[in-house]
N, C-alpha and C. Protein backbone atom coordinates (compact mmCIF):
# COMPACT_ATOMS: atom_id res chain seq x y z
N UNK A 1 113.46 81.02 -12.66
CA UNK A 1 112.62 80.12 -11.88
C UNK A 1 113.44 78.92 -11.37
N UNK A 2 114.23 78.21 -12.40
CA UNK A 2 114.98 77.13 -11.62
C UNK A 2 115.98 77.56 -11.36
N UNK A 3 116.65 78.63 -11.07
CA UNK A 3 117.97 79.23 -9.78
C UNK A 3 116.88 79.77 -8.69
N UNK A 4 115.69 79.97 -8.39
CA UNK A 4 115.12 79.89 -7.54
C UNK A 4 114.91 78.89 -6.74
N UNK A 5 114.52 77.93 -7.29
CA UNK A 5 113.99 76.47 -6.66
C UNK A 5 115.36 75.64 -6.37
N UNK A 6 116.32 76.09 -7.25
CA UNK A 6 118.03 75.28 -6.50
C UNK A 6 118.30 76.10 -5.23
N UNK A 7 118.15 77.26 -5.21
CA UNK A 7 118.39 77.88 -3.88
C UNK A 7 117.76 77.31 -2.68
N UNK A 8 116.62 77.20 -3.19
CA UNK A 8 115.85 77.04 -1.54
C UNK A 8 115.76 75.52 -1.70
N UNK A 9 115.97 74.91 -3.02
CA UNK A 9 116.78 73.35 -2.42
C UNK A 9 117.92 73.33 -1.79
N UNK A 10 118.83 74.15 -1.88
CA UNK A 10 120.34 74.01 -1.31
C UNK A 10 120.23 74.22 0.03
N UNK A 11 119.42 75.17 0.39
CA UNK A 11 119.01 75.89 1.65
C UNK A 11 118.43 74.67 2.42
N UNK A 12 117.50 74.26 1.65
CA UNK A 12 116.93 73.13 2.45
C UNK A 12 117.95 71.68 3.12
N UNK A 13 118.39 71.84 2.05
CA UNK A 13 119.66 70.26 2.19
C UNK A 13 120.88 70.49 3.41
N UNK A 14 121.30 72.02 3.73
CA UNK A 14 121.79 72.55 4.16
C UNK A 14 121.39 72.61 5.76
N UNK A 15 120.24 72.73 5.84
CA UNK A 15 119.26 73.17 7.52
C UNK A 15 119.07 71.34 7.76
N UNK A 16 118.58 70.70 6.58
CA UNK A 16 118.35 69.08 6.94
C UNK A 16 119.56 68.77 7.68
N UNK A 17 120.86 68.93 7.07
CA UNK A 17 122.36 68.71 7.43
C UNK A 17 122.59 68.77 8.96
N UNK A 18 122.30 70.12 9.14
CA UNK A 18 122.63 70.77 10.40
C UNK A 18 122.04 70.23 11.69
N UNK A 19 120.63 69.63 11.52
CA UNK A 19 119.91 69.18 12.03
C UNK A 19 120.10 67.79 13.02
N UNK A 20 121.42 67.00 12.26
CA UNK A 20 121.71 65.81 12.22
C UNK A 20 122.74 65.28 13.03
N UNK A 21 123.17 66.31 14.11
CA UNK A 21 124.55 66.40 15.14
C UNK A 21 124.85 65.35 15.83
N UNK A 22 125.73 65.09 16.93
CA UNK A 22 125.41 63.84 17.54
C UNK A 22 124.85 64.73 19.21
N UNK A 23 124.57 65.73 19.13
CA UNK A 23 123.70 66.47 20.48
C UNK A 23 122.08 66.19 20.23
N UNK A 24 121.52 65.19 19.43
CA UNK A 24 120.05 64.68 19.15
C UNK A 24 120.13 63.21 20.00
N UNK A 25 121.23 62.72 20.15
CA UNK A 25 120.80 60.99 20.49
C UNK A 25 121.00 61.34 22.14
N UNK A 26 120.03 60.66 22.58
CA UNK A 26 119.62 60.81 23.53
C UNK A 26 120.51 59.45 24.57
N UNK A 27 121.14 58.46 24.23
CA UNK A 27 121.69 57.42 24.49
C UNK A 27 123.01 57.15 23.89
N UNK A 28 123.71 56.58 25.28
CA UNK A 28 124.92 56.43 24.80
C UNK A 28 125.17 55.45 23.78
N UNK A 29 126.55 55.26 23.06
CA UNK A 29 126.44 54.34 22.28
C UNK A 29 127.49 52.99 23.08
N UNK A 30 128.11 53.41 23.91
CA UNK A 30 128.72 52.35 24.85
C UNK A 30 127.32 51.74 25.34
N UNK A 31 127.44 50.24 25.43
CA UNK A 31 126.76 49.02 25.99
C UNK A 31 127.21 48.65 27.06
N UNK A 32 126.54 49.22 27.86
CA UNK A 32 126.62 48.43 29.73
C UNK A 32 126.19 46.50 29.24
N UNK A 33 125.16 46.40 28.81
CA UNK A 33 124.81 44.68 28.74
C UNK A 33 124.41 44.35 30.29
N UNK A 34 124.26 45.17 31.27
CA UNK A 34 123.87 44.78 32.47
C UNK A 34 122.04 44.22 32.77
N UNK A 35 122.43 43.00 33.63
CA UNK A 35 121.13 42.27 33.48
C UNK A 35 121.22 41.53 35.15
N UNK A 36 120.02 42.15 35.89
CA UNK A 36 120.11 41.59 37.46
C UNK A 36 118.66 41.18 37.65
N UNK A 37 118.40 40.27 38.18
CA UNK A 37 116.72 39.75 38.64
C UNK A 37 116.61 39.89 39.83
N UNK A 38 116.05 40.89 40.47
CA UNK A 38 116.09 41.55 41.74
C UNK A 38 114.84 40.74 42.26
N UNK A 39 113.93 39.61 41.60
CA UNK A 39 113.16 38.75 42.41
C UNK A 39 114.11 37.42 42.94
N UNK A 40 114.85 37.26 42.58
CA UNK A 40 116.24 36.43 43.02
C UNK A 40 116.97 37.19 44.22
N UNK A 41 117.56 38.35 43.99
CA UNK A 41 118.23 38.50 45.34
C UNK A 41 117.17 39.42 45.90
N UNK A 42 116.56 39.55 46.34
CA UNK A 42 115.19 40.50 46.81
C UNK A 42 115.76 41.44 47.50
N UNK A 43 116.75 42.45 46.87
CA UNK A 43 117.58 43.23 47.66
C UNK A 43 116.99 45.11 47.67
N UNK A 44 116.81 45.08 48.91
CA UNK A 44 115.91 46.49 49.58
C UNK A 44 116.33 47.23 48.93
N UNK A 45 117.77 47.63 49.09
CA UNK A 45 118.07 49.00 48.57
C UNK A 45 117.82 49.19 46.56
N UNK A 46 118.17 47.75 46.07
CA UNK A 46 117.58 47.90 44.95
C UNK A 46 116.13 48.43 44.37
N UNK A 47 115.29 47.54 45.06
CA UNK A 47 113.93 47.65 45.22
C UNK A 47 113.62 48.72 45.23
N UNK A 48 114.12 50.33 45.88
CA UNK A 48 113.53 51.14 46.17
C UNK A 48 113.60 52.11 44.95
N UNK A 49 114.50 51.42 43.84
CA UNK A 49 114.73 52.54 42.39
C UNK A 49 113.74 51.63 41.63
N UNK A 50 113.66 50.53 41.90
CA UNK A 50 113.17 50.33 40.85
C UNK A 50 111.35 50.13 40.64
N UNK A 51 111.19 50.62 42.15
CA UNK A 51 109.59 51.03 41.94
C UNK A 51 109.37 52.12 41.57
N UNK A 52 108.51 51.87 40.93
CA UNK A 52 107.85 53.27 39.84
C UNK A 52 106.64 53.89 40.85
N UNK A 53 106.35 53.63 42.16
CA UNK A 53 105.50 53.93 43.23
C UNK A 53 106.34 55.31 43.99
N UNK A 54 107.87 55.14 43.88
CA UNK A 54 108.43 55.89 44.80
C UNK A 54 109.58 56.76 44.01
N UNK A 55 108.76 57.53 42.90
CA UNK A 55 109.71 58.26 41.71
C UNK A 55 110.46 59.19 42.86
N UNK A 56 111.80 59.65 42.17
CA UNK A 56 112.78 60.49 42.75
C UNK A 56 113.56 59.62 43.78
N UNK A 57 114.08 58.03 44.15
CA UNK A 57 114.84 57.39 44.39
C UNK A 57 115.57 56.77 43.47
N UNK A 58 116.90 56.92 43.81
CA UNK A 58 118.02 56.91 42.57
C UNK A 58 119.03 55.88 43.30
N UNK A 59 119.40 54.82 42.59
CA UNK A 59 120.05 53.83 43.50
C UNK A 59 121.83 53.75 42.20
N UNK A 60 122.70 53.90 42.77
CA UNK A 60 123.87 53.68 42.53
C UNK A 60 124.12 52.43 42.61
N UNK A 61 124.68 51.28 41.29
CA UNK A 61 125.20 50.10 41.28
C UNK A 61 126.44 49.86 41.08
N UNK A 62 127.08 49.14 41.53
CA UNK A 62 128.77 48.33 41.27
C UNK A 62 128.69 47.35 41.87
N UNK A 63 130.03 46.72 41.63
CA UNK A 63 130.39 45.57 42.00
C UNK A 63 131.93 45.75 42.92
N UNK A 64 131.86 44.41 43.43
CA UNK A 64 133.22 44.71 44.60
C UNK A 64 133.29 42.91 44.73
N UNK A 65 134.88 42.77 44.77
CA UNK A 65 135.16 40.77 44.99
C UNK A 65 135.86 41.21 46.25
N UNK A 66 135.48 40.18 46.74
CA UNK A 66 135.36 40.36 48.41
C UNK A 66 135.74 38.61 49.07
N UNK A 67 137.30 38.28 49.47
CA UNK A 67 137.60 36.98 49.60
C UNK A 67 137.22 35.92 48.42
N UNK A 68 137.05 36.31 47.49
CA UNK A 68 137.17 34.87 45.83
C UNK A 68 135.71 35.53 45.59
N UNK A 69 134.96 36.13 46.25
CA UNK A 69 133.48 35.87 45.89
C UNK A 69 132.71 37.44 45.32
N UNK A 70 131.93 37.34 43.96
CA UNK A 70 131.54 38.78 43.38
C UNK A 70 130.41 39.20 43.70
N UNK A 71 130.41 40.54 44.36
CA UNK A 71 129.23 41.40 44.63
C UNK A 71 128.44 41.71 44.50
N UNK A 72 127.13 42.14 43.80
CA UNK A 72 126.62 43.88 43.56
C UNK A 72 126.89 44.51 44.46
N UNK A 73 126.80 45.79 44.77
CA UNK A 73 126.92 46.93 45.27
C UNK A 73 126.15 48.12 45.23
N UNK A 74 125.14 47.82 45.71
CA UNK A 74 123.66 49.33 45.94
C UNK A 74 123.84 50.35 47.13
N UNK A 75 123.66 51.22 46.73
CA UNK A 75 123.55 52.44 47.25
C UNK A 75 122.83 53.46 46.95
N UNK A 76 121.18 53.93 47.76
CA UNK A 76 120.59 54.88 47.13
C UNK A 76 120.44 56.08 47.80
N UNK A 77 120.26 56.80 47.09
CA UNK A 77 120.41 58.61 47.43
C UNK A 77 119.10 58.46 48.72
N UNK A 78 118.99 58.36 49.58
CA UNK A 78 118.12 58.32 50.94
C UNK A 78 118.92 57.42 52.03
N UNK A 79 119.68 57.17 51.55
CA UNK A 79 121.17 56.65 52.50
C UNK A 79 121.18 54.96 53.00
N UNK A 80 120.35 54.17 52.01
CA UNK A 80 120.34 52.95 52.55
C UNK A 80 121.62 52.03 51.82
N UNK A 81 122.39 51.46 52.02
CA UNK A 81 123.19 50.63 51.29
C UNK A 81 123.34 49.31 51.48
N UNK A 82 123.47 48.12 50.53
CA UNK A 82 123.62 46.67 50.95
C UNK A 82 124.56 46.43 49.67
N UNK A 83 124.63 44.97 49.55
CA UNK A 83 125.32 44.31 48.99
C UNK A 83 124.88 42.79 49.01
N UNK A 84 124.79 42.28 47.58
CA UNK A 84 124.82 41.07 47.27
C UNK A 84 125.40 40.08 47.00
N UNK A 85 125.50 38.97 46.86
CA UNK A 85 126.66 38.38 46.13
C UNK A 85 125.80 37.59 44.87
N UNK A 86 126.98 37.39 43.85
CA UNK A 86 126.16 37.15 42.61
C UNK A 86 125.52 35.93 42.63
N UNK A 87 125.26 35.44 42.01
CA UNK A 87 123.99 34.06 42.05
C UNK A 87 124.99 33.45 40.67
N UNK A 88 124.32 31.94 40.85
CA UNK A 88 125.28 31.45 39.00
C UNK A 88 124.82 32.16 38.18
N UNK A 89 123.61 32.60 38.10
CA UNK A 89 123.32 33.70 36.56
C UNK A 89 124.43 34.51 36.78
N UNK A 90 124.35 35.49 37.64
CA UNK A 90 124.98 36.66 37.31
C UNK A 90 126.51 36.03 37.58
N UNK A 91 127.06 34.97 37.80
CA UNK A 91 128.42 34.59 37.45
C UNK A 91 128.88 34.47 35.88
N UNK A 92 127.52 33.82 35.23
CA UNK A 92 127.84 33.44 34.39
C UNK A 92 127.54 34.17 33.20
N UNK A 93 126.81 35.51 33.58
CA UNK A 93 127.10 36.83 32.74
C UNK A 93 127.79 37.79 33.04
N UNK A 94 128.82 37.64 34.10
CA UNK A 94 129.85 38.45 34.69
C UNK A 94 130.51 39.24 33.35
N UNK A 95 130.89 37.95 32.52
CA UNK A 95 132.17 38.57 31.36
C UNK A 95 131.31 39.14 30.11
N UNK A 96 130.14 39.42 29.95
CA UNK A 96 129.12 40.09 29.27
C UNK A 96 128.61 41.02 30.11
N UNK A 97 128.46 41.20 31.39
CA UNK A 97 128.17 42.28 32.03
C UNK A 97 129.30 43.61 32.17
N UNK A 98 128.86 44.33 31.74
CA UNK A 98 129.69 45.91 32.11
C UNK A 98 128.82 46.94 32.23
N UNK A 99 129.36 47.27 34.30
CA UNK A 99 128.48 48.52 34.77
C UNK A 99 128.99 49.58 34.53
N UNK A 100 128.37 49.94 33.46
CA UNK A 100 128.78 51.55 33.56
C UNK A 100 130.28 51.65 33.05
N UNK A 101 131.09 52.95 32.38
CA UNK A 101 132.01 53.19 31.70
C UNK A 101 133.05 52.38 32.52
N UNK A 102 133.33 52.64 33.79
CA UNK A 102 133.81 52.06 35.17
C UNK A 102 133.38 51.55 36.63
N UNK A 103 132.81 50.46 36.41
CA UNK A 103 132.20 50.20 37.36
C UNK A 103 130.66 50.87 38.15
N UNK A 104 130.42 51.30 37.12
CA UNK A 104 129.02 52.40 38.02
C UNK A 104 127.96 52.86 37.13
N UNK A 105 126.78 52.69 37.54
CA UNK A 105 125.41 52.87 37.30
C UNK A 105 124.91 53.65 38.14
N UNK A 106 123.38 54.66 37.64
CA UNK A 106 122.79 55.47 38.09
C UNK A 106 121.38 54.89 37.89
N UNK A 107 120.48 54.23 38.26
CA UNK A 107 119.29 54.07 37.92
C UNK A 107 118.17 54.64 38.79
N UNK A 108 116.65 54.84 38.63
CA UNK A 108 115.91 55.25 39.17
C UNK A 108 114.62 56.14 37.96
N UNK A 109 113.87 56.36 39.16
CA UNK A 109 112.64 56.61 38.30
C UNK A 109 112.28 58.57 38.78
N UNK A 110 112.35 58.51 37.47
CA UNK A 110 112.06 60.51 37.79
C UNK A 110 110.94 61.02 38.37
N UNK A 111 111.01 61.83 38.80
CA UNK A 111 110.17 62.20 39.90
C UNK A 111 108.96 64.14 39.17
N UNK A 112 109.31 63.84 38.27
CA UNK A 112 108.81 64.85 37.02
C UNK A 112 107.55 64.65 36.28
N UNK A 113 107.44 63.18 35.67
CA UNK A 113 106.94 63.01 34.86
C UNK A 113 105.92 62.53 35.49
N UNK A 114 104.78 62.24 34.89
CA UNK A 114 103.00 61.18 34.71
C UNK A 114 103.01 60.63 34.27
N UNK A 115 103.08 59.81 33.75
CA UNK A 115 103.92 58.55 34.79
C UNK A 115 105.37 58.51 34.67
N UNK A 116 105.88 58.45 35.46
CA UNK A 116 107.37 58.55 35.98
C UNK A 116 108.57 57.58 34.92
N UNK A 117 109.38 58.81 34.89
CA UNK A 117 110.24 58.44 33.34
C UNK A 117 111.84 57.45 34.41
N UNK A 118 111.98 56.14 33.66
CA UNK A 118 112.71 55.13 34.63
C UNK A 118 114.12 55.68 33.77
N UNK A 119 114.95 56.31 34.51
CA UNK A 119 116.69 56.86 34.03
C UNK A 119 117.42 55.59 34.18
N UNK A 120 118.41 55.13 33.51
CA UNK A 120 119.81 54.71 33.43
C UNK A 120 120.67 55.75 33.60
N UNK A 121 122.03 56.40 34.18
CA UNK A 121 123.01 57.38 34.04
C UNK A 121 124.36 56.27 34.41
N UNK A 122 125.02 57.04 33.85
CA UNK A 122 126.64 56.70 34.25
C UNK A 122 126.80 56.84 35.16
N UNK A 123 128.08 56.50 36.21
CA UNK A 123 127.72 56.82 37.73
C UNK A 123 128.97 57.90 37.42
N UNK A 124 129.68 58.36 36.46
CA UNK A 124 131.16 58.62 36.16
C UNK A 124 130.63 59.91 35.46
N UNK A 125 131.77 61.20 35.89
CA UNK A 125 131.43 62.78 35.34
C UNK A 125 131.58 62.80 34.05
N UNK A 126 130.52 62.75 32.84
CA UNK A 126 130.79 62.86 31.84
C UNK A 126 131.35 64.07 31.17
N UNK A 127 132.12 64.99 31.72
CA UNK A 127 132.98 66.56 31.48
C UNK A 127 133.90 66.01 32.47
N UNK A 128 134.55 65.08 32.86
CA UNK A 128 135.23 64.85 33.73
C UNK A 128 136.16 63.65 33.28
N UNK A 129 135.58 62.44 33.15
CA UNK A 129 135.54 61.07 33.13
C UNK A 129 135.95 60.78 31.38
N UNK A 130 137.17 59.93 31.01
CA UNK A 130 137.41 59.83 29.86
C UNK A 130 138.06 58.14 29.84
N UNK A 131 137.26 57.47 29.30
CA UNK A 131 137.76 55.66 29.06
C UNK A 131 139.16 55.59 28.21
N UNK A 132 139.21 56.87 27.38
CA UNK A 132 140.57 56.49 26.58
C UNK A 132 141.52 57.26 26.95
N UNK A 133 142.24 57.81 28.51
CA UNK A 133 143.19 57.93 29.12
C UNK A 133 143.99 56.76 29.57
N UNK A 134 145.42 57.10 29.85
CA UNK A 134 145.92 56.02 30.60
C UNK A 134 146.87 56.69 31.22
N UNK A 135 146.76 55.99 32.49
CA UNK A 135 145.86 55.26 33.09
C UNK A 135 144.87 56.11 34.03
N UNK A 136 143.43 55.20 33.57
CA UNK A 136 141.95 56.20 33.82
C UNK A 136 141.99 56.49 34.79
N UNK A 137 141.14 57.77 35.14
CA UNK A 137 141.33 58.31 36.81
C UNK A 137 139.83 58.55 36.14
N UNK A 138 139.05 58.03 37.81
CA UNK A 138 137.74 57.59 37.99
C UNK A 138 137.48 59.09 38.47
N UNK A 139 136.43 59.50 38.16
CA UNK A 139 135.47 60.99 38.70
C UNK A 139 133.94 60.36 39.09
N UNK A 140 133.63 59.86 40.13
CA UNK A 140 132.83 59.20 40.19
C UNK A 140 131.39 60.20 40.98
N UNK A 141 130.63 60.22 40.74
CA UNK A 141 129.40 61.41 40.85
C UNK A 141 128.72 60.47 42.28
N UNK A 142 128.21 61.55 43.30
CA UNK A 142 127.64 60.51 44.79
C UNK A 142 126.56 61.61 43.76
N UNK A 143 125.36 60.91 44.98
CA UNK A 143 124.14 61.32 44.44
C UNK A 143 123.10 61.42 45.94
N UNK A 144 122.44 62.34 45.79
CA UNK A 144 121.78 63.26 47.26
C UNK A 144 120.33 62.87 47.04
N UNK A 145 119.64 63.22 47.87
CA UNK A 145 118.23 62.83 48.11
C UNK A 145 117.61 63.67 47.69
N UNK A 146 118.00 65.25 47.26
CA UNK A 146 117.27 65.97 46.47
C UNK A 146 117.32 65.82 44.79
N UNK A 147 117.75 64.01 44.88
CA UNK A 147 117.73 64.37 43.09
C UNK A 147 119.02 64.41 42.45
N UNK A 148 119.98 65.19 42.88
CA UNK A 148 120.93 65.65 42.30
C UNK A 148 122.22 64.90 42.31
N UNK A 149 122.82 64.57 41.09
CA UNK A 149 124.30 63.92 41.01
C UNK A 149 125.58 64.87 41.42
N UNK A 150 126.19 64.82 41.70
CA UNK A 150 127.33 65.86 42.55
C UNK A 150 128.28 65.37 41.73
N UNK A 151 129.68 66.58 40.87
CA UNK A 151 131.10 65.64 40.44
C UNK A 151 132.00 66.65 41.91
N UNK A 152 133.04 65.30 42.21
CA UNK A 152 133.69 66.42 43.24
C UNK A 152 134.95 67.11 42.91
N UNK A 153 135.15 66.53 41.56
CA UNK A 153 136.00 67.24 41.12
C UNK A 153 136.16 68.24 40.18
N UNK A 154 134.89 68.88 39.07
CA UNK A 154 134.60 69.47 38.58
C UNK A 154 133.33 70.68 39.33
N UNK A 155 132.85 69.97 40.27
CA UNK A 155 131.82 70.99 41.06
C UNK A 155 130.40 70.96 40.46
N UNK A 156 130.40 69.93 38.89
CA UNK A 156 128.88 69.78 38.49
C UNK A 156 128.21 69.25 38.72
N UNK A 157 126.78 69.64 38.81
CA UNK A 157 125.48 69.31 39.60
C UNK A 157 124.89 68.89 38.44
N UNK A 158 124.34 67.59 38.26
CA UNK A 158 123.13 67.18 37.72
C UNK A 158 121.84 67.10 37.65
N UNK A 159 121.09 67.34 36.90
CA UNK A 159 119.70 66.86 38.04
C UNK A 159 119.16 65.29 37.29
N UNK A 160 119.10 64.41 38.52
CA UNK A 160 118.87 62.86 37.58
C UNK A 160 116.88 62.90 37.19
N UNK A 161 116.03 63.91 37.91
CA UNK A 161 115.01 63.82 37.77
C UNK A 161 114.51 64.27 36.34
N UNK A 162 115.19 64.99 35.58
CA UNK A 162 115.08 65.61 34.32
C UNK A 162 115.67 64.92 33.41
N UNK A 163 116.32 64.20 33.52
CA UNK A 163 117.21 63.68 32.21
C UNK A 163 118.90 63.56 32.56
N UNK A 164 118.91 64.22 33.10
CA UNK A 164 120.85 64.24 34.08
C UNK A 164 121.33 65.33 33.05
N UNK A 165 120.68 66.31 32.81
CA UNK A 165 121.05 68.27 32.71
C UNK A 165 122.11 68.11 33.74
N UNK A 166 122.69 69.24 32.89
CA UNK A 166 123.46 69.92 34.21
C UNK A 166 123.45 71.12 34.80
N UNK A 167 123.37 71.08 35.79
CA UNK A 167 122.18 72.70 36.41
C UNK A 167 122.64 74.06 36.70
N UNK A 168 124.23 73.48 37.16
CA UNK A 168 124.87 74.52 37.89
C UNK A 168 125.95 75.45 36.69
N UNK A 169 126.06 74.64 35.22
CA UNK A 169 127.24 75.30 34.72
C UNK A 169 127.11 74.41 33.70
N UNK A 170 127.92 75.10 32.44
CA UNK A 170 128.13 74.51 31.24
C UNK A 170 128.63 72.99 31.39
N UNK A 171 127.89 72.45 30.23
CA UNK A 171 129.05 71.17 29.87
C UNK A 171 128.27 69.90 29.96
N UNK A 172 128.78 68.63 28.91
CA UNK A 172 127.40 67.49 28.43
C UNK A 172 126.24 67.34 29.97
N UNK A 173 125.46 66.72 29.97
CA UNK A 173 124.36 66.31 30.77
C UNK A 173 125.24 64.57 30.82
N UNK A 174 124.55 64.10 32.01
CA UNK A 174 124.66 62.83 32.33
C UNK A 174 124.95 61.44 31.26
N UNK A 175 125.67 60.66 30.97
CA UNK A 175 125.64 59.82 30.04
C UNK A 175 124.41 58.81 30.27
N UNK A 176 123.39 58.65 29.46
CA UNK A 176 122.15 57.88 29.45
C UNK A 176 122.35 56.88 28.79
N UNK A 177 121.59 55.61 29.04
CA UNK A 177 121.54 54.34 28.56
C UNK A 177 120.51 53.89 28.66
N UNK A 178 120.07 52.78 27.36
CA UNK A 178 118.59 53.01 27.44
C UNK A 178 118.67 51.17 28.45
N UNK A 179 117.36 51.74 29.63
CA UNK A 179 117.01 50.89 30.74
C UNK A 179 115.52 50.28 30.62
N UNK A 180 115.24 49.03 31.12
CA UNK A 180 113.89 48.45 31.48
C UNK A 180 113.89 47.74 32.40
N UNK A 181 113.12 47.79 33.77
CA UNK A 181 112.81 46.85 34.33
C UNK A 181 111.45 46.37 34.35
N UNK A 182 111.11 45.19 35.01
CA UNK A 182 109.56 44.45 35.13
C UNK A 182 109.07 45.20 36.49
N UNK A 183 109.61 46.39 37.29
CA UNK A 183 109.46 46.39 38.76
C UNK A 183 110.27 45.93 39.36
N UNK A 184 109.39 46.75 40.89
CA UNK A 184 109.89 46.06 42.04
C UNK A 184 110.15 44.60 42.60
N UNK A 185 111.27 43.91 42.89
CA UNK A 185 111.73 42.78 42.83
C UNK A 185 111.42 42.05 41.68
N UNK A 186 111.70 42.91 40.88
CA UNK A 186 111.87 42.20 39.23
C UNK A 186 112.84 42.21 38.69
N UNK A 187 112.76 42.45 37.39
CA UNK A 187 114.15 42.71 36.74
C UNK A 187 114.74 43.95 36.52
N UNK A 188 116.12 44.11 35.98
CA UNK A 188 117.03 45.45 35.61
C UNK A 188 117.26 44.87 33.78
N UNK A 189 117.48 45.76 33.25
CA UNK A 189 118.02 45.32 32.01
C UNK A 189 118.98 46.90 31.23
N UNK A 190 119.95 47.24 31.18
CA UNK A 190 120.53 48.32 31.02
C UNK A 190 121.94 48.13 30.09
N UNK A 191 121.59 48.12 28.54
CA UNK A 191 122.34 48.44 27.69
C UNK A 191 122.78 49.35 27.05
């Protein structure tokens, strides 16, 4: 009786084990710390990811210094693009702000769900893209109006409406970070 009950304890402790991978966390463990108040720069192309009215728009963020002075940089999959320049907040969380592994963010609201699930992604091929090379060579993913993240150097297709799967072929899904905003011309918050 008790080499019975150690078995299917061992068994049990064993399946608990297995259970416990790091293919369960759903979020990266790198910290973007990115924080923008889009009722401050009231910037369109932002605006259009971050309404939860218009799921399946996916807006690409970076930054770019341009003559002494620092950017944002939006670009969303329906082809609109602008650019901001930072405000003293966002100067003065510049050196606490980091977009994305290298420069790049994926945000937007999925176009799947009831009520519509708001994504963070890397903008960088996670089967592609590695921070501890030297010196890093950027694989940076454009992103299409049907949804989908493109790598151009690996040929993988994402889909950002699902979770950032990858559709076309083996290998991780999109790097996720957990995101909140207040809305449209509100806030971003993406750590």
């Amino acid at each position: 009786m008790k080499k019975g009950i150690r078995i299917i304890l061992m068994l049990f402790l064993l399946l608990a084990g297995m259970s416990c991978g790091d293919e369960n966390y759903k979020y990266s463990s790198y910290h973007c710390n990115l924080s923008i108040d889009n009722s401050t720069h009231l910037d369109q192309t932002l605006n259009s990811a971050l309404n939860a009215m218009s799921p399946g728009v996916f807006c690409k963020i970076s930054y770019m210094i341009s003559n002494g002075a620092t950017y944002f940089v939006f670009a969303n999959n329906q082809g609109a693009n602008s650019k901001t320049i930072f405000n003293a907040i966002d100067q003065r969380l510049q050196s606490q702000n980091h977009i994305g592994l290298n420069n790049g963010l994926i945000i937007g609201y999925g176009n799947l769900n009831d009520p519509a699930e708001f994504y963070a992604y890397d903008a960088e091929c996670p089967n592609c893209f590695s921070p501890n090379t030297f010196p890093i060579k950027s694989y940076p993913l454009s992103i299409s109006n049907n949804g989908l993240a493109t790598c151009n150097h690996c040929k993988r297709q994402y889909n950002m409406n699902t979770g950032g799967n990858c559709t076309n072929n083996t290998g991780n899904g999109l790097t996720a970070y957990r995101a909140y905003t207040t809305g449209a011309n509100g806030k971003l918050y993406v750590n």
